[in-house]
Protein backbone atom coordinates (compact mmCIF):
# COMPACT_ATOMS: atom_id res chain seq x y z
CA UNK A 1 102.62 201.35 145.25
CA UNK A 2 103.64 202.71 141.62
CA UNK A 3 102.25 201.23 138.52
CA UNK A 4 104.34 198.81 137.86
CA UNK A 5 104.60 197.19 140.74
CA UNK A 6 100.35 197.41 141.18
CA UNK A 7 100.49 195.99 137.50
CA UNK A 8 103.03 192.48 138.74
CA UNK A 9 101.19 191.98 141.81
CA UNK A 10 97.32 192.41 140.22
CA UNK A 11 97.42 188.77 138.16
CA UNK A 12 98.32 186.81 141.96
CA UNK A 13 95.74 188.99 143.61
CA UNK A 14 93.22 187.86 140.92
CA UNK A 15 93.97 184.41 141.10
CA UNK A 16 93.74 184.24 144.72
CA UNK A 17 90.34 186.01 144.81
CA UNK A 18 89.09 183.85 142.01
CA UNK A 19 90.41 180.75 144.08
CA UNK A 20 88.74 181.74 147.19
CA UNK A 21 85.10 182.66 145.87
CA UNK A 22 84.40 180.40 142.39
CA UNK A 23 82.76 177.64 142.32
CA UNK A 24 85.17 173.96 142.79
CA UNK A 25 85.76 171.15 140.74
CA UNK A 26 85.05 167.59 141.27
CA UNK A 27 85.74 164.15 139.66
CA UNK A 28 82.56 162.90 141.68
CA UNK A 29 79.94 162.45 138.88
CA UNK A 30 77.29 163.87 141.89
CA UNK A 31 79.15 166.67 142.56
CA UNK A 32 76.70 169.58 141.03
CA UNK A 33 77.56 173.21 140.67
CA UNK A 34 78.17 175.08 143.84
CA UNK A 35 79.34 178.33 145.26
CA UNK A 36 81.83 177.71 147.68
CA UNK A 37 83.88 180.03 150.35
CA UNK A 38 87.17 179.26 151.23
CA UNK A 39 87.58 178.73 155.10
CA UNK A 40 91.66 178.22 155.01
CA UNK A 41 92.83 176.25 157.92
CA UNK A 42 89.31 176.01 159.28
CA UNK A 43 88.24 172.23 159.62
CA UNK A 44 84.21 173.22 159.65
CA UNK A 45 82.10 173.07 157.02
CA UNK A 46 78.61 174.30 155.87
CA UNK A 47 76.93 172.83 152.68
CA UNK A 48 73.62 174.37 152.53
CA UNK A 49 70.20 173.79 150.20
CA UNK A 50 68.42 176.11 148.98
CA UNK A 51 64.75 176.43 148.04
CA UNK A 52 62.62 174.94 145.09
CA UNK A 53 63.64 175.68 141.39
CA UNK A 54 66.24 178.22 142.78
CA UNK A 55 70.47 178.34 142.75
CA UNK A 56 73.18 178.69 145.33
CA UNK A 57 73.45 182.19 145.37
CA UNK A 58 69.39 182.69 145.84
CA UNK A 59 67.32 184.26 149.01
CA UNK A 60 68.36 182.60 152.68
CA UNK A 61 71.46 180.36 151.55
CA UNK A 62 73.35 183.42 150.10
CA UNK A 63 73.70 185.75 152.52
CA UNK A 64 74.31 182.53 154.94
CA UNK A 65 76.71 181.04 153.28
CA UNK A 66 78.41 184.50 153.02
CA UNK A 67 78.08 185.39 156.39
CA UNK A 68 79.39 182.29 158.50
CA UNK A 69 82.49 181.91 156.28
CA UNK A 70 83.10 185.71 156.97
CA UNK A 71 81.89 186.01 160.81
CA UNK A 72 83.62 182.54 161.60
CA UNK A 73 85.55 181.66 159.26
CA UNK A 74 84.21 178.28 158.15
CA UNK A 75 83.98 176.60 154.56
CA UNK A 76 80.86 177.14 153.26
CA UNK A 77 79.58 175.32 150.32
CA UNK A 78 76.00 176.10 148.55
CA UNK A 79 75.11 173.56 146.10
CA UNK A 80 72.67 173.30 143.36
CA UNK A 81 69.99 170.88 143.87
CA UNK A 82 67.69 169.40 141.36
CA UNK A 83 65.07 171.17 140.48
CA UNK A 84 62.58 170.24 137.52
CA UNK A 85 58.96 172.48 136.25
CA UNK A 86 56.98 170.27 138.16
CA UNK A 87 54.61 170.95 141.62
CA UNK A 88 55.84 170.91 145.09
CA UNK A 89 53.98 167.90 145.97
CA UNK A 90 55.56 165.77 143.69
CA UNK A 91 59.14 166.73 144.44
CA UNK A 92 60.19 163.16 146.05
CA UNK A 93 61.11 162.15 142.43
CA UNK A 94 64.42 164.17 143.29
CA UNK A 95 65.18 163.66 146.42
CA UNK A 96 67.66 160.46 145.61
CA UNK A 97 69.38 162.55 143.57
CA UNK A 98 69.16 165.58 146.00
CA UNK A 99 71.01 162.68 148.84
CA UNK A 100 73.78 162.10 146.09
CA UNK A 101 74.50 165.59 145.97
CA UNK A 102 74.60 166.13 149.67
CA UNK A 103 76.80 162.84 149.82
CA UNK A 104 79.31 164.37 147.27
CA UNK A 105 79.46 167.55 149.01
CA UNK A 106 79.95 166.65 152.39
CA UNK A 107 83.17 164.05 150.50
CA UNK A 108 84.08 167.19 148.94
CA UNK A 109 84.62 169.35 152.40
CA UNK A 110 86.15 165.86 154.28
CA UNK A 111 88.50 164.90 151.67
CA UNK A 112 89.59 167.92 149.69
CA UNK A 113 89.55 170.98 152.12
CA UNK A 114 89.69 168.43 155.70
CA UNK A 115 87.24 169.62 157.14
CA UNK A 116 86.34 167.26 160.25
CA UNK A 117 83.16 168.71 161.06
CA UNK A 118 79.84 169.35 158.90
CA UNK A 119 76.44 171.21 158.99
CA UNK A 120 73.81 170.66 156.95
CA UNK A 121 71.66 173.63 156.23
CA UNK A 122 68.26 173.72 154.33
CA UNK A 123 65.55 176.14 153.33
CA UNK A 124 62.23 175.81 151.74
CA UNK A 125 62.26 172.78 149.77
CA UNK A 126 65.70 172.13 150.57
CA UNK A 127 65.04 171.68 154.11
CA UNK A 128 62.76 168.79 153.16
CA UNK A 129 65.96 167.81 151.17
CA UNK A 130 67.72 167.91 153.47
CA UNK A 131 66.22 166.39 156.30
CA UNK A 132 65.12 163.77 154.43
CA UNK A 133 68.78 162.79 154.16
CA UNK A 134 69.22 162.89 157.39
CA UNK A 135 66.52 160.66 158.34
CA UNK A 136 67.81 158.11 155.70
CA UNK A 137 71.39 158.32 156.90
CA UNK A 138 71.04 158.14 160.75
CA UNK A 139 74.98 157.69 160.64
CA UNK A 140 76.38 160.17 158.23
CA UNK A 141 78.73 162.36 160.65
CA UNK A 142 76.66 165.48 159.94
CA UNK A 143 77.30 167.11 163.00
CA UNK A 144 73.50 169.35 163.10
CA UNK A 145 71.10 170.50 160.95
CA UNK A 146 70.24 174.24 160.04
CA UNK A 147 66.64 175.06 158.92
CA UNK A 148 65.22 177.83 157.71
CA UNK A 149 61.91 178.44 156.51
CA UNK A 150 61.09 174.96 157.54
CA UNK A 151 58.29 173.35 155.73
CA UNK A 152 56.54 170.66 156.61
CA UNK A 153 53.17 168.30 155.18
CA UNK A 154 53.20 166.50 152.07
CA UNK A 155 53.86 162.78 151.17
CA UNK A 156 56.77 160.70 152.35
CA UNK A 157 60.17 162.20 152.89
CA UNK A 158 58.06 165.42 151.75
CA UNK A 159 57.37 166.65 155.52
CA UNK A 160 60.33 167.85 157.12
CA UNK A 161 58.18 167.60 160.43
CA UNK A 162 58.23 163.52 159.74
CA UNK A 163 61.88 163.66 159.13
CA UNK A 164 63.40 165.45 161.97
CA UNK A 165 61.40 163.53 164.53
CA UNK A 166 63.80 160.82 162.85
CA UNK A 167 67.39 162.31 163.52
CA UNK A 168 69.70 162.83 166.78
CA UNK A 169 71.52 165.92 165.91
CA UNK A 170 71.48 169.25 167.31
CA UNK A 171 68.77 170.91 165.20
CA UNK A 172 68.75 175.06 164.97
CA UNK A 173 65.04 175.35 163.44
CA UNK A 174 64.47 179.62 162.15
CA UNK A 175 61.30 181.03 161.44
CA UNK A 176 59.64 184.16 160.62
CA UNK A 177 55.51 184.91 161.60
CA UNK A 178 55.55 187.18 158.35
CA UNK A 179 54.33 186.90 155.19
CA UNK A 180 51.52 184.58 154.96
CA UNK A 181 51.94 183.15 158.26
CA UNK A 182 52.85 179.75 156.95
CA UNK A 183 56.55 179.38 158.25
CA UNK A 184 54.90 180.33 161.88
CA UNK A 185 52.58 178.03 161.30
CA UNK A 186 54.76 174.72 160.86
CA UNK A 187 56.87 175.61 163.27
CA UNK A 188 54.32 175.97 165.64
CA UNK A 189 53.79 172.05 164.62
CA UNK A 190 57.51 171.48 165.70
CA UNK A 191 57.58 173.22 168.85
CA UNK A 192 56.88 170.04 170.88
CA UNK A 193 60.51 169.00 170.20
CA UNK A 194 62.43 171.71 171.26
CA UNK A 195 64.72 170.77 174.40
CA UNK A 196 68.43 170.88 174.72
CA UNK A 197 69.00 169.78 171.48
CA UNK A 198 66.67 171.26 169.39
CA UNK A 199 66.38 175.00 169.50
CA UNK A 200 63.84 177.25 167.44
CA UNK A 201 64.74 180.98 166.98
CA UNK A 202 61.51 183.59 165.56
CA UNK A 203 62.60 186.52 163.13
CA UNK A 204 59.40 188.59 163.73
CA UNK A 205 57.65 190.03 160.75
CA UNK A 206 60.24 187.73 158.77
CA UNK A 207 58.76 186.39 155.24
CA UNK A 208 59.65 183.02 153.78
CA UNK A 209 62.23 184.62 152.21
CA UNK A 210 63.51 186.80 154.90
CA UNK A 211 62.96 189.66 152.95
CA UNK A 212 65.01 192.87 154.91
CA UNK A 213 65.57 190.41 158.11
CA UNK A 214 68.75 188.90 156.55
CA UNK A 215 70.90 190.19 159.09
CA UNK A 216 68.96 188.62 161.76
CA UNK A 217 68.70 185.21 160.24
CA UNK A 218 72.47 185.16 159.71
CA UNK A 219 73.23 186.50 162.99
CA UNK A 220 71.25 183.64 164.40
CA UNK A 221 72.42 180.71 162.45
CA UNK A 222 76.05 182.13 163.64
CA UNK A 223 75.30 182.30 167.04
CA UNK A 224 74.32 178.67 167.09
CA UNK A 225 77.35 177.69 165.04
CA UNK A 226 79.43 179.35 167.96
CA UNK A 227 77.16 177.38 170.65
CA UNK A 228 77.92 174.54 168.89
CA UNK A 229 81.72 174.34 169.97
């Protein structure tokens, strides 16, 4: 390709890229800022949650949301939840706003891209986002729920435990036993509800953060996706 033509086609090969990877725009007044990946023709969906006081593009949800839109092809969409300089235990205050976001996604992927079926992934304190929507909205459409770094205890809609013995959707529940053993611990608390619909899947030596053991956390969350169809 000689310069000139490299120099016509760069601006559509720009806009494309920039179309495919930026964040997207909404009228909704819930819609918050998001990362999203273009999954073309695909009609599945991912909107994943990340953890406390972080963004979409932090620890867990980035390399997920990167990795199933790549390895299968499905929209992904990462939102940004609310966060606020205030202790764990006392993060209820957001959650209504947290299920307005999730709401406004989930619109988002359904009536803008057509997606016909949606995940909702969570980790950290966004897995006691989302779940707590769950519970609240027994009817929906989210087709299964993706935790990682599961937490549960606290007040309320706090414990994630609470919430998901609430639901009836396939559930794909990811730990590590690293780090300070928490994550291991909780899930330990969950294992009673594993069956057919309700899988959990140990990265060993994973931290909350699945420091080094992204690969394997993707690789499982994509397996499941597949399993799932």
């Amino acid at each position: 390709m000689n310069i000139i033509r490299f120099l016509l086609v760069l601006p559509a090969v720009v806009i494309l890229f920039a179309c495919q990877f930026n964040s997207v725009k909404s009228n909704d007044p819930h819609m918050p800022s998001n990362e999203y990946l273009n999954g073309k023709d695909s009609t599945i969906g991912v909107v994943l949650c990340h953890g406390r006081g972080k963004h979409p593009t932090w620890f867990v949800v980035d390399p997920l949301r990167k990795g199933i839109n790549h390895q299968l092809g499905y929209h992904t969409l990462s939102i940004q939840m609310p966060t606020g300089d205030i202790d764990w235990s006392e993060y209820e205050f957001f959650f209504p706003e947290a299920h307005k976001r999730i709401d406004s996604a989930v619109r988002f992927l359904k009536n803008t891209k057509h997606v016909k079926t949606v995940y909702l992934m969570g980790h950290s304190m966004g897995s006691r986002m989302a779940t707590s929507y769950l519970a609240d909205n027994p009817n929906s459409g989210i087709a299964g729920f993706i935790g990682v770094g599961v937490r549960n205890g606290g007040d309320g809609a706090l414990d994630s435990d609470s919430n998901l013995r609430r639901i009836n959707i396939p559930v794909l529940d990811v730990y590590g036993d690293g780090g300070d053993g928490k994550d291991a611990d909780d899930a330990d608390v969950r294992s009673d509800m594993v069956d057919k619909n309700y899988r959990q899947v140990l990265i060993p030596d994973a931290d909350h953060k699945f420091t080094m053991h992204e690969k394997e956390m993707v690789n499982s969350v994509v397996s499941w996706l597949k399993s799932q169809l």
